[in-house]
PDB file of N, CA and C in Angstrom:
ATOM      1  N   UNK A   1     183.546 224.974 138.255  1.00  0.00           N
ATOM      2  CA  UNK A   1     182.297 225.654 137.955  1.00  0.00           C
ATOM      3  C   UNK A   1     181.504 225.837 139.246  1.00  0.00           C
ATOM      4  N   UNK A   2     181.070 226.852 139.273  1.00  0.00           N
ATOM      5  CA  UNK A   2     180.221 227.457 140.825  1.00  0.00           C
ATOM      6  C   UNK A   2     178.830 226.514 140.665  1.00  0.00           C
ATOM      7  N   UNK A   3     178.441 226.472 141.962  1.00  0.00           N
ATOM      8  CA  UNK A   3     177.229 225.388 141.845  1.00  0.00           C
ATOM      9  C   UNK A   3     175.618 226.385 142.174  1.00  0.00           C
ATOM     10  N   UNK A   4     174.799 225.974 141.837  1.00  0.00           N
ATOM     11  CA  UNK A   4     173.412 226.913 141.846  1.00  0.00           C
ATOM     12  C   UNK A   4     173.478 227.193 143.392  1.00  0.00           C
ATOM     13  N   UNK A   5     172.869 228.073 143.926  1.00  0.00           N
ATOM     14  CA  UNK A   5     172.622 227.620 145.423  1.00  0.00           C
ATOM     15  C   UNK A   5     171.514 227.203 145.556  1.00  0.00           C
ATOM     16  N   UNK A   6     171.515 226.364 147.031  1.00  0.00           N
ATOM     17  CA  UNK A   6     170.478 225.400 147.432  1.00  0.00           C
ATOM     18  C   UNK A   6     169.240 226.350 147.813  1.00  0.00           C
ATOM     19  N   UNK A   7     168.145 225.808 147.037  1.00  0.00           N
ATOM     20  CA  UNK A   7     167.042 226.142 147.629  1.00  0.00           C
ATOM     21  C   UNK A   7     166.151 224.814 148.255  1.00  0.00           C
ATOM     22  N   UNK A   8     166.777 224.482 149.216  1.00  0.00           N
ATOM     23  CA  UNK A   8     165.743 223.232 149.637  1.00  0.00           C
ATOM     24  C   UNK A   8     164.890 223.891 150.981  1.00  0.00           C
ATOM     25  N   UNK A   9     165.018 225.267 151.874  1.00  0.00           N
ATOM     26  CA  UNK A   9     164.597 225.564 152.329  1.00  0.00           C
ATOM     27  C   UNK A   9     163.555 226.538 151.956  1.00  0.00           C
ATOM     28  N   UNK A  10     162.214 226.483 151.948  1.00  0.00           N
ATOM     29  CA  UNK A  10     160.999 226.749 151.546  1.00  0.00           C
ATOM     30  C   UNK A  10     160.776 228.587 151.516  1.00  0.00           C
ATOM     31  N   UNK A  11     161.083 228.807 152.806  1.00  0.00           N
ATOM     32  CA  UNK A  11     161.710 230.082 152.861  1.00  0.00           C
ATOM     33  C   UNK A  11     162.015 231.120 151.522  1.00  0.00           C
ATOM     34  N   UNK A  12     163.555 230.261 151.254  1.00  0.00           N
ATOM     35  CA  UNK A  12     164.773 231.405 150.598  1.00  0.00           C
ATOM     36  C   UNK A  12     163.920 231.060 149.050  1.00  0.00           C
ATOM     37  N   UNK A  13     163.455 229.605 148.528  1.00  0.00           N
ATOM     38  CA  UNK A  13     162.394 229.550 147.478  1.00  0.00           C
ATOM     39  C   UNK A  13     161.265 230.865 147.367  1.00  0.00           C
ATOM     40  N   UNK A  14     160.599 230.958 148.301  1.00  0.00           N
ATOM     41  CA  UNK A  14     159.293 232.031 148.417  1.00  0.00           C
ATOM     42  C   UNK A  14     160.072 233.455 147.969  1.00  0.00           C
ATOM     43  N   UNK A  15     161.575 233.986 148.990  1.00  0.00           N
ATOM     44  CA  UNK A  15     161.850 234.649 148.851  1.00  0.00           C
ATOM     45  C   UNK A  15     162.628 234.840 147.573  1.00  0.00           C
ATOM     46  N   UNK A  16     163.133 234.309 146.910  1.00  0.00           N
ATOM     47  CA  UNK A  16     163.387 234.315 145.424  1.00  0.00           C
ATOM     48  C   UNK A  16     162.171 234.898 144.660  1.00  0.00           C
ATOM     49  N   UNK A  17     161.168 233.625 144.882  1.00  0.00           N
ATOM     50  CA  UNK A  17     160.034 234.235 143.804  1.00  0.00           C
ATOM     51  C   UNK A  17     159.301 235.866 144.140  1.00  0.00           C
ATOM     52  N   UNK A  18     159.381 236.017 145.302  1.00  0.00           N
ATOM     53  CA  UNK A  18     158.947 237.578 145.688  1.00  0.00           C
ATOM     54  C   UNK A  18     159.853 238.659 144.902  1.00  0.00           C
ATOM     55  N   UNK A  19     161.152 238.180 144.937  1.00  0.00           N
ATOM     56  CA  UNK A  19     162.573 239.153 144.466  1.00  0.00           C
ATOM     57  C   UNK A  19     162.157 238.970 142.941  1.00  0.00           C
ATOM     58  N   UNK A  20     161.454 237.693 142.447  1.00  0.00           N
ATOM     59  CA  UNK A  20     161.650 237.708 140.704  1.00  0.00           C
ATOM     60  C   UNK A  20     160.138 238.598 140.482  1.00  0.00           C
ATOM     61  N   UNK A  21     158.994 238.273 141.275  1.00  0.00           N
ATOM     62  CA  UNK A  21     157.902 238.914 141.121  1.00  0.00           C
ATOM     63  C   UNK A  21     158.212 240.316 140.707  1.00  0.00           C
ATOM     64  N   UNK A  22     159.123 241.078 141.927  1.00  0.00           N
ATOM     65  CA  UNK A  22     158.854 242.576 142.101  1.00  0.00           C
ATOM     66  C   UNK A  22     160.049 242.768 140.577  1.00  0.00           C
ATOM     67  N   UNK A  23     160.944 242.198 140.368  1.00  0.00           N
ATOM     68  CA  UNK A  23     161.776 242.916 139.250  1.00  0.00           C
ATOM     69  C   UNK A  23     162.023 241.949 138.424  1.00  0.00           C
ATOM     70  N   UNK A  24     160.823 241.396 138.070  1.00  0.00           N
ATOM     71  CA  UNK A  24     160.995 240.027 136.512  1.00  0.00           C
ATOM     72  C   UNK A  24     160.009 240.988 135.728  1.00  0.00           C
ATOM     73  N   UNK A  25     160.095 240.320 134.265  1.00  0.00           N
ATOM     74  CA  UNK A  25     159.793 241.124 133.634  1.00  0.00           C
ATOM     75  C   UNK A  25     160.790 241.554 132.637  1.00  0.00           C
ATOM     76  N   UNK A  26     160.134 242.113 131.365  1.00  0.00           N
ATOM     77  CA  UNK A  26     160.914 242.878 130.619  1.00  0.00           C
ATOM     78  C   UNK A  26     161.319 244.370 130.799  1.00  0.00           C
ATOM     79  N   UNK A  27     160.103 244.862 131.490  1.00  0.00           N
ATOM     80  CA  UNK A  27     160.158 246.184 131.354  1.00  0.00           C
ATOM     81  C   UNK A  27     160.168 246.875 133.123  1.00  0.00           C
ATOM     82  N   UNK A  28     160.379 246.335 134.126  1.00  0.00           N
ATOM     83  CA  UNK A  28     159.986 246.771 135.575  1.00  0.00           C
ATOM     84  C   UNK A  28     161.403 247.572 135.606  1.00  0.00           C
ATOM     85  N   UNK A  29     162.549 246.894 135.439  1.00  0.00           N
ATOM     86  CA  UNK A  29     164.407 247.210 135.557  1.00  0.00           C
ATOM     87  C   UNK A  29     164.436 248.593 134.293  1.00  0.00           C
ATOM     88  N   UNK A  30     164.212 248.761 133.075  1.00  0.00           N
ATOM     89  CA  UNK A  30     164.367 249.574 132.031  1.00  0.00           C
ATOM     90  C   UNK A  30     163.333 250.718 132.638  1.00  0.00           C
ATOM     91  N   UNK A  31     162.229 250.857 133.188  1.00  0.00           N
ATOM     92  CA  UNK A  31     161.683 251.795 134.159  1.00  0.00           C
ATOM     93  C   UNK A  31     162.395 252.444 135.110  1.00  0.00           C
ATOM     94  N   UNK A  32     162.368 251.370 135.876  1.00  0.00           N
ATOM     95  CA  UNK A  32     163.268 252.105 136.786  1.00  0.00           C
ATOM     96  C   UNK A  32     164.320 252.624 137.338  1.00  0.00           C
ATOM     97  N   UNK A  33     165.273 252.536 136.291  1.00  0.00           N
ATOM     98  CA  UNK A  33     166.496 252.782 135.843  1.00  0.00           C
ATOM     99  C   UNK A  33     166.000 254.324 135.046  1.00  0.00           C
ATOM    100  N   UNK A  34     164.981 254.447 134.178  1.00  0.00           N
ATOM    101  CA  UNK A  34     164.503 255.456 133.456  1.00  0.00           C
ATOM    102  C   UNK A  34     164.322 256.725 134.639  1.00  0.00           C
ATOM    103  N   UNK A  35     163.378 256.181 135.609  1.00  0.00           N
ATOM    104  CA  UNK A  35     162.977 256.877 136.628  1.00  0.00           C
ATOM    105  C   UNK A  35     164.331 257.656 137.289  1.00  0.00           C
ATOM    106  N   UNK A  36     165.289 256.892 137.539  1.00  0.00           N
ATOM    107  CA  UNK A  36     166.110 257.015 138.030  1.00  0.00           C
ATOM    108  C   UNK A  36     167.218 258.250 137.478  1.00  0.00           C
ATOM    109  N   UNK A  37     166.906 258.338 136.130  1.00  0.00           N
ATOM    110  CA  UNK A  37     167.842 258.709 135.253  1.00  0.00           C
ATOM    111  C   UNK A  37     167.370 259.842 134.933  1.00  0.00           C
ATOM    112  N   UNK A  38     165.615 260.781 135.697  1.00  0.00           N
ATOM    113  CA  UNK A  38     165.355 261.492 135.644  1.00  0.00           C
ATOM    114  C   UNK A  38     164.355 261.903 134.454  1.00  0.00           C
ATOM    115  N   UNK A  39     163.656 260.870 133.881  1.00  0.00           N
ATOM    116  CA  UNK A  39     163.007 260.667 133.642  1.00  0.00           C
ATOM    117  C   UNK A  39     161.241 260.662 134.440  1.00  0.00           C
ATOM    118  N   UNK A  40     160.663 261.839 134.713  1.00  0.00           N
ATOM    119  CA  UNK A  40     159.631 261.489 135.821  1.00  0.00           C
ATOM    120  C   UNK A  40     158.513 261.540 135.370  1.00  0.00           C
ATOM    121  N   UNK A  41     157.636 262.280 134.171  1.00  0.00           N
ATOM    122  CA  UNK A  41     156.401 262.155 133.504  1.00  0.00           C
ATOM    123  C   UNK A  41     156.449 260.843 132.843  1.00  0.00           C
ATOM    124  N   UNK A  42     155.225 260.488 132.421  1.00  0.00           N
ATOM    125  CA  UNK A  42     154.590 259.133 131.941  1.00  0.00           C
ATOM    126  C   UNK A  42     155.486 259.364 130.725  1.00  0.00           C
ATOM    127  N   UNK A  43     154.813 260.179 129.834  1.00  0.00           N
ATOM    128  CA  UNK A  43     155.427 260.301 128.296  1.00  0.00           C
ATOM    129  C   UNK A  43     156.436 260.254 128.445  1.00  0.00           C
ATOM    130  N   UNK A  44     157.611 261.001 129.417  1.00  0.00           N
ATOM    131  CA  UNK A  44     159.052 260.952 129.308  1.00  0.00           C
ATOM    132  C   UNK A  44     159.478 259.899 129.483  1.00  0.00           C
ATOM    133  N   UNK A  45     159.332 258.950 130.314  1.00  0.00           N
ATOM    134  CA  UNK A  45     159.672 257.445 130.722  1.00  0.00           C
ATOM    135  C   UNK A  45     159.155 256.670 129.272  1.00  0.00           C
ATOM    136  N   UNK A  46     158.147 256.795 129.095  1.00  0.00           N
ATOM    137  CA  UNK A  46     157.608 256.066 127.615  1.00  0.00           C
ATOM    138  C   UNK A  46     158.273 256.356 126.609  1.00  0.00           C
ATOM    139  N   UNK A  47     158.507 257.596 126.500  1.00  0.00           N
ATOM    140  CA  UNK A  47     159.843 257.948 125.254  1.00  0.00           C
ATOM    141  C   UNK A  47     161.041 257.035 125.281  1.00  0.00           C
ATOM    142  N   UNK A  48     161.676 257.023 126.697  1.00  0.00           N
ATOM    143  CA  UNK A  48     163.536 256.666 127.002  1.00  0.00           C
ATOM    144  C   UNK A  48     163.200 255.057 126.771  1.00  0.00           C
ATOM    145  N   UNK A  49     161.765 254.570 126.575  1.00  0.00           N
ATOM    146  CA  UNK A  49     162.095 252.822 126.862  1.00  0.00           C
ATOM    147  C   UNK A  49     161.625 252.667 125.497  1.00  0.00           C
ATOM    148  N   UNK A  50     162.609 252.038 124.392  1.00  0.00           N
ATOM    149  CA  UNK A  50     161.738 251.514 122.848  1.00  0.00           C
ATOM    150  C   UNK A  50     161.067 250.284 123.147  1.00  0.00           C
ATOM    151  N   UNK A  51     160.035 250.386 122.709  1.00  0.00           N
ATOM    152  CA  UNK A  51     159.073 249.288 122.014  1.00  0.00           C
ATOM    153  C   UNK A  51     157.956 249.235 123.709  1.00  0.00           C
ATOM    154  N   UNK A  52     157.868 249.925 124.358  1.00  0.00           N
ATOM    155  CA  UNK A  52     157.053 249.703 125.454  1.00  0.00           C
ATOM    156  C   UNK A  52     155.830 250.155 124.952  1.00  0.00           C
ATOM    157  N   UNK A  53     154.755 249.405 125.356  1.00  0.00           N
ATOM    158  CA  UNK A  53     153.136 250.050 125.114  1.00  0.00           C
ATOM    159  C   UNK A  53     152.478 250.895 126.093  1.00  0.00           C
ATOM    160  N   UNK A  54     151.777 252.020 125.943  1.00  0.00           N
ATOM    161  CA  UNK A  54     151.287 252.690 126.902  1.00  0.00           C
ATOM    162  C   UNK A  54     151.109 251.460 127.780  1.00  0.00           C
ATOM    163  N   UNK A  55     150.083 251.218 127.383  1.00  0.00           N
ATOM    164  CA  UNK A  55     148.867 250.079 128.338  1.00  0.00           C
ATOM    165  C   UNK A  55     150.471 249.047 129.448  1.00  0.00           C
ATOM    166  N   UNK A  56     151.277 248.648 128.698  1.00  0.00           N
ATOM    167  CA  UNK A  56     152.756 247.922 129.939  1.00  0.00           C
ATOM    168  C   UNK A  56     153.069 248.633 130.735  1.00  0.00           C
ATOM    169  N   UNK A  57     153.097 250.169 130.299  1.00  0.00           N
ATOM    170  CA  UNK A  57     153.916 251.377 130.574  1.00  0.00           C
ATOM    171  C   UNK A  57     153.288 251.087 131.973  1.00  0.00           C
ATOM    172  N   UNK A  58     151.784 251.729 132.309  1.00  0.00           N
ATOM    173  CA  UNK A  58     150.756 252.033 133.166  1.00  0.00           C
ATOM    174  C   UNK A  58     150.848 250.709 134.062  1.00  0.00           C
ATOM    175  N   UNK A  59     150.369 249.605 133.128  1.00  0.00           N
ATOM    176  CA  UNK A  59     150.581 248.237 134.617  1.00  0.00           C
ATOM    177  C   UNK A  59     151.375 248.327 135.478  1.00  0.00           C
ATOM    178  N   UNK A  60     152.845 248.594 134.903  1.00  0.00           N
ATOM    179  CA  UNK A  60     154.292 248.389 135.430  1.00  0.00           C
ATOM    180  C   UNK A  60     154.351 249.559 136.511  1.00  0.00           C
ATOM    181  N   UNK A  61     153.945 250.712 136.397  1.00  0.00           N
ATOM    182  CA  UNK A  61     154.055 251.463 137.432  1.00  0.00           C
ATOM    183  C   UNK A  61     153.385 251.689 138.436  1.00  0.00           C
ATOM    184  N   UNK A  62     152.179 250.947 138.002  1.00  0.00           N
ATOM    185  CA  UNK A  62     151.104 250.483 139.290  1.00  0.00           C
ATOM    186  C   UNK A  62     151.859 249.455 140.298  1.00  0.00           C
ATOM    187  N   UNK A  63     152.085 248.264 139.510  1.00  0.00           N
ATOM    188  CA  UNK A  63     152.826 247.319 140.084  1.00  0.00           C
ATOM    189  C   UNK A  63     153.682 248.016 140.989  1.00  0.00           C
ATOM    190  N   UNK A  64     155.255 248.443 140.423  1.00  0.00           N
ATOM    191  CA  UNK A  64     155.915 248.836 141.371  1.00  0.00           C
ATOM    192  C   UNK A  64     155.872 250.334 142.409  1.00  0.00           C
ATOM    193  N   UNK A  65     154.897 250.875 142.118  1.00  0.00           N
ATOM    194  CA  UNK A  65     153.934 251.989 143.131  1.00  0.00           C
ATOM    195  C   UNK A  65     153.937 250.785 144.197  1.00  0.00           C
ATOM    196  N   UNK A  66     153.177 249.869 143.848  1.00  0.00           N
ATOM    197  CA  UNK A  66     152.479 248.992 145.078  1.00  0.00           C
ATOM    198  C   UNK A  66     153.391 248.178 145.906  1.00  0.00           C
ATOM    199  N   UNK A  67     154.879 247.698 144.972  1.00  0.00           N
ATOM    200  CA  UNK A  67     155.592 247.078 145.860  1.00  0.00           C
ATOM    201  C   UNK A  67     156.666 248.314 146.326  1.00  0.00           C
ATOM    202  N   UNK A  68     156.546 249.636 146.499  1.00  0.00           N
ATOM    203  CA  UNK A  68     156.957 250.854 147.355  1.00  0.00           C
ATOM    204  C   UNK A  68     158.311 251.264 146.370  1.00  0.00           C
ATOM    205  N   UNK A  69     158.651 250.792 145.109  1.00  0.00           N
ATOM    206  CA  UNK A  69     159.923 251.063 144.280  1.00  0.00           C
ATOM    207  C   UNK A  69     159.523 252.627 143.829  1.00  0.00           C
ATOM    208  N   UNK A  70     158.443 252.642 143.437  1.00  0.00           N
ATOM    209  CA  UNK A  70     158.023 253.771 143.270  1.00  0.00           C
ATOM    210  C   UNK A  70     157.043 255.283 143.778  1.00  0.00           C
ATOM    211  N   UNK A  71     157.248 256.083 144.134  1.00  0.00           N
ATOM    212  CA  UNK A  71     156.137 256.909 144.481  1.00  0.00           C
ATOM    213  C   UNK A  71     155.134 257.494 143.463  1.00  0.00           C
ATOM    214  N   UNK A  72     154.110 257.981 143.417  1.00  0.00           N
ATOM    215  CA  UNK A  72     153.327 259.254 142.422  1.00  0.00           C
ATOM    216  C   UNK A  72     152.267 259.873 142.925  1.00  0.00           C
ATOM    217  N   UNK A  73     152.879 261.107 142.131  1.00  0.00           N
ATOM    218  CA  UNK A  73     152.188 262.216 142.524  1.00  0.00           C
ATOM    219  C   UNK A  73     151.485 262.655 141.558  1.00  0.00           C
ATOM    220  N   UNK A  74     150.356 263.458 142.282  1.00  0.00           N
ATOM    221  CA  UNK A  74     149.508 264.025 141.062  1.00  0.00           C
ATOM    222  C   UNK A  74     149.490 265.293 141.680  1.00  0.00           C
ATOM    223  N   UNK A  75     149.445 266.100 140.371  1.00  0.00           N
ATOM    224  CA  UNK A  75     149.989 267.768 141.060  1.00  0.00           C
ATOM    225  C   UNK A  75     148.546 268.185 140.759  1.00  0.00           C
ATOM    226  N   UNK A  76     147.571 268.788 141.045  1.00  0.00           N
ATOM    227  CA  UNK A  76     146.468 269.435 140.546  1.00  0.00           C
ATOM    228  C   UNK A  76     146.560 270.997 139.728  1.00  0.00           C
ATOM    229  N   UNK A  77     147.513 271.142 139.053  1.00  0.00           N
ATOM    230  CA  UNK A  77     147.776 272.337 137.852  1.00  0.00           C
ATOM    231  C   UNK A  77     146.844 271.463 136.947  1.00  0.00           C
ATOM    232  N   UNK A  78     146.629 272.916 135.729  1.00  0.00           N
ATOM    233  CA  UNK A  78     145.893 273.030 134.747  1.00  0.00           C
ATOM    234  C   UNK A  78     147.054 272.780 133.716  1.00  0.00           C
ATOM    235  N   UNK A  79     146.989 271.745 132.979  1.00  0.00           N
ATOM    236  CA  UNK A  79     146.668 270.418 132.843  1.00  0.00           C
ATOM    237  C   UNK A  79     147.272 269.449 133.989  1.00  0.00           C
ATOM    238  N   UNK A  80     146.252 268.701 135.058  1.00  0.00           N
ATOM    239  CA  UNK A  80     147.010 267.714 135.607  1.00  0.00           C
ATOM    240  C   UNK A  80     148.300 267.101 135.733  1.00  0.00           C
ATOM    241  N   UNK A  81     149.096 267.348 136.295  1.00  0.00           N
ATOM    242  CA  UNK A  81     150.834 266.806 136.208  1.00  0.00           C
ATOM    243  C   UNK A  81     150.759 265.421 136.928  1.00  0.00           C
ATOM    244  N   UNK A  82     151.203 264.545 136.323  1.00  0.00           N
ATOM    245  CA  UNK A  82     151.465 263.337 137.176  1.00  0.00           C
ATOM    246  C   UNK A  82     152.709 262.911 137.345  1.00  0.00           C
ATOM    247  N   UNK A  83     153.288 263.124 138.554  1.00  0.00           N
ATOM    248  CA  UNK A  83     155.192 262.668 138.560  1.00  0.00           C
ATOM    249  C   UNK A  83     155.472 261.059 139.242  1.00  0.00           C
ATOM    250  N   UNK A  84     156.069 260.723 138.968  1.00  0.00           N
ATOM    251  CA  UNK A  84     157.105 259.285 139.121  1.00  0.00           C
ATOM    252  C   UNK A  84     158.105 259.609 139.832  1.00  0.00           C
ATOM    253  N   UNK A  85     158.475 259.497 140.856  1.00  0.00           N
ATOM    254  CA  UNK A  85     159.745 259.392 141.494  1.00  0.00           C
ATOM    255  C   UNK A  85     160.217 258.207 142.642  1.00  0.00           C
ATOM    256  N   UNK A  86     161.984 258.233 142.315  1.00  0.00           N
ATOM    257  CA  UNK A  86     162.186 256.471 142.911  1.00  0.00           C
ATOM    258  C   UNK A  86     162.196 257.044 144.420  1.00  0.00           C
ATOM    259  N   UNK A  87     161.804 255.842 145.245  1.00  0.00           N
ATOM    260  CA  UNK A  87     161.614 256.099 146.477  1.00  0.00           C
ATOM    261  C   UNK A  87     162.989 255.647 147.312  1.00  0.00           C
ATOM    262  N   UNK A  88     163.222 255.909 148.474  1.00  0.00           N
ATOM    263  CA  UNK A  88     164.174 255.284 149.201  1.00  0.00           C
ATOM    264  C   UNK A  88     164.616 253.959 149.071  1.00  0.00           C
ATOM    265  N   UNK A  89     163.268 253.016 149.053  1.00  0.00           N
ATOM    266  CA  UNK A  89     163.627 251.307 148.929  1.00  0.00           C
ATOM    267  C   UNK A  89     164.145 251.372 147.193  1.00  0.00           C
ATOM    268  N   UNK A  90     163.879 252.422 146.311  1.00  0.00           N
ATOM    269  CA  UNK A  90     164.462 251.820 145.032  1.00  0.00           C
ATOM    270  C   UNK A  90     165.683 251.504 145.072  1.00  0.00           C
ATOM    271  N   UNK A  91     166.434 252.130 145.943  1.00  0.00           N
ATOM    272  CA  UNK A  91     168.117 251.998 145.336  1.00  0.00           C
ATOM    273  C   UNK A  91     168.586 250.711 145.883  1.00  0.00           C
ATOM    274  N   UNK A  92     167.831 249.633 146.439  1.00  0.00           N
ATOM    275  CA  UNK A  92     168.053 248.690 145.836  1.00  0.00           C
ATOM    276  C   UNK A  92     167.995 247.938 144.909  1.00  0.00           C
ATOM    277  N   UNK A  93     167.031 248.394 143.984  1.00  0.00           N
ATOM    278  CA  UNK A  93     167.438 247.907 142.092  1.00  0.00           C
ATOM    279  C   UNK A  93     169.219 248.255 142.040  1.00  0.00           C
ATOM    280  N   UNK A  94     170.157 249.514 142.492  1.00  0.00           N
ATOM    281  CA  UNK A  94     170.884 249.610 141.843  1.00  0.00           C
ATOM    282  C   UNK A  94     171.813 248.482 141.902  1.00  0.00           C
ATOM    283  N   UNK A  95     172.431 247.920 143.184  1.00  0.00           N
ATOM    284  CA  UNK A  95     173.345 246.372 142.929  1.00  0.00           C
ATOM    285  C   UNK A  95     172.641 245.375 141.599  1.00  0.00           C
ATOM    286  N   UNK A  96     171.365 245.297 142.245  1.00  0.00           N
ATOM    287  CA  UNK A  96     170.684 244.424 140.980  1.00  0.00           C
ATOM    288  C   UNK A  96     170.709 244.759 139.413  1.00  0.00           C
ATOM    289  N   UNK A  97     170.620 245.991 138.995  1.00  0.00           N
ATOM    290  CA  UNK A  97     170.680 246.647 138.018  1.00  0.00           C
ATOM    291  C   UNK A  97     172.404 246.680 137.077  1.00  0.00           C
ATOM    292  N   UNK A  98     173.261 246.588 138.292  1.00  0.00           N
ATOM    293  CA  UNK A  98     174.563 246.297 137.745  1.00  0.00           C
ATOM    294  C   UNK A  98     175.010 244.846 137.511  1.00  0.00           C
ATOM    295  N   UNK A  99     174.756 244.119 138.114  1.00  0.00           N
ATOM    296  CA  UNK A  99     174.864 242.156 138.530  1.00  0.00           C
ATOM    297  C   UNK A  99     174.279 242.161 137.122  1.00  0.00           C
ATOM    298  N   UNK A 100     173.104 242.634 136.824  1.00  0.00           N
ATOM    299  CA  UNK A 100     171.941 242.112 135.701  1.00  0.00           C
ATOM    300  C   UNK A 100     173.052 242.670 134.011  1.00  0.00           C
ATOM    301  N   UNK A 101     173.746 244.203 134.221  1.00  0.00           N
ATOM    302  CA  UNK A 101     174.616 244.275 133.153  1.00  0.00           C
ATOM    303  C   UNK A 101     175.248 243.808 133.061  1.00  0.00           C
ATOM    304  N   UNK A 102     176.007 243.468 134.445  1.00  0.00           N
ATOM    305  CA  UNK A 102     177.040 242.555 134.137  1.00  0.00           C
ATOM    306  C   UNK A 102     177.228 241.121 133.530  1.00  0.00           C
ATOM    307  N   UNK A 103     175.740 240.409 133.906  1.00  0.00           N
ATOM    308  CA  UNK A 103     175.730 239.613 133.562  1.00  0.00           C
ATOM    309  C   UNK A 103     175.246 239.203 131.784  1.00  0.00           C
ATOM    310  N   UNK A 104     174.658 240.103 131.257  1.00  0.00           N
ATOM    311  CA  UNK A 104     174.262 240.578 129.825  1.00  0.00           C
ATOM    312  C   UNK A 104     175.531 240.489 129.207  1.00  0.00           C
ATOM    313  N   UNK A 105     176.982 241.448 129.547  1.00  0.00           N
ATOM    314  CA  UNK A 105     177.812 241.427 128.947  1.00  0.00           C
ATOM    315  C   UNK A 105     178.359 240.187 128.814  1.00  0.00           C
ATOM    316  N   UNK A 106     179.007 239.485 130.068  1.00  0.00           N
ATOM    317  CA  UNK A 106     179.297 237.920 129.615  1.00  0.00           C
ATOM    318  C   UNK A 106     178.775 236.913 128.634  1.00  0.00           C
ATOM    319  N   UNK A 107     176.946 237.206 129.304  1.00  0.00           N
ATOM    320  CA  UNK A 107     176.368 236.374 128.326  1.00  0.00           C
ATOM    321  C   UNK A 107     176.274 236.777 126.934  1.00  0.00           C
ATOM    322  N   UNK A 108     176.604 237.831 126.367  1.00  0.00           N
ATOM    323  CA  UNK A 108     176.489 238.357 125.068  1.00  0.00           C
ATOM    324  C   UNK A 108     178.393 238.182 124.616  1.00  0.00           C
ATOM    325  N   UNK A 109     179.269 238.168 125.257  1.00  0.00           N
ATOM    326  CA  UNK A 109     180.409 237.374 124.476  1.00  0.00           C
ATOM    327  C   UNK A 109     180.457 235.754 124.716  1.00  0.00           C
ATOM    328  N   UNK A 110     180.492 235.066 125.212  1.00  0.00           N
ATOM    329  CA  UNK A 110     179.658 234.051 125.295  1.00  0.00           C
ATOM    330  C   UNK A 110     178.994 233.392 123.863  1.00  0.00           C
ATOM    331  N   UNK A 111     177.707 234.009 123.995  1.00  0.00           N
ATOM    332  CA  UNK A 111     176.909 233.593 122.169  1.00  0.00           C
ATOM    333  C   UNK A 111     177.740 234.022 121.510  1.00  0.00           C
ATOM    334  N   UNK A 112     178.783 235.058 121.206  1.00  0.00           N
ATOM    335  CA  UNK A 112     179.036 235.457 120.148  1.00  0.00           C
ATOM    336  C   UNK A 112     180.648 234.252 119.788  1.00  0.00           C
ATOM    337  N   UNK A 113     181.088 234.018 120.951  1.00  0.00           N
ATOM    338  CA  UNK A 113     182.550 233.122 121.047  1.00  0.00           C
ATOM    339  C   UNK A 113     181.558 231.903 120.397  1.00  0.00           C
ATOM    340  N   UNK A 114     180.377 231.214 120.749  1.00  0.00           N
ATOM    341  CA  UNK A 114     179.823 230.072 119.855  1.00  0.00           C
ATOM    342  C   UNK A 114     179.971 229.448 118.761  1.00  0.00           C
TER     343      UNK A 114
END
């Protein structure tokens, strides 16, 4: 059996919790995967994710606006357009985004072998 890795250096600890900050959560990864998938208006992203609340919707993209995963734009047309698009630093969600399915699938045969 593989062993946890060591966090006894204070460092790679901080840097963990920064990595869980920016993509912990229920809904930060199902965004931006949405975003990704071409999904770029508010409503359209709010549609592709079930059970999200406006009000999560809006935090979550502030949030990752601020940690640079995301860009937005506001177009000044009649009615206001507001777009979402992933930025250069996003496509590092994508390794993470696959590790994270991958790891869903195991763990979901797994409970079910129980």
């Amino acid at each position: 059996m593989k062993r946890c890795p060591p966090l006894g250096d204070p460092a790679a600890l901080r840097a963990l919790q920064d990595a869980l900050y920016v993509v912990g959560g229920k809904w930060k990864l199902p965004i931006v995967q949405s975003i990704c998938n071409g999904n770029h208006r508010f409503r359209d992203i709010e549609r592709s994710i079930p059970g999200i609340t406006t009000r999560m919707l809006s935090k979550e993209l502030k949030e990752l606006e601020m940690n640079g995963i995301i860009s937005r734009t506001v177009h000044a047309d009649i009615p206001v357009t507001v777009l979402y698009e992933p930025t250069d630093y996003s496509k590092v969600y994508g390794p993470i985004i696959m590790a994270m399915i991958e790891f869903g699938l195991v763990h979901q045969q797994k409970m079910k072998a129980r």
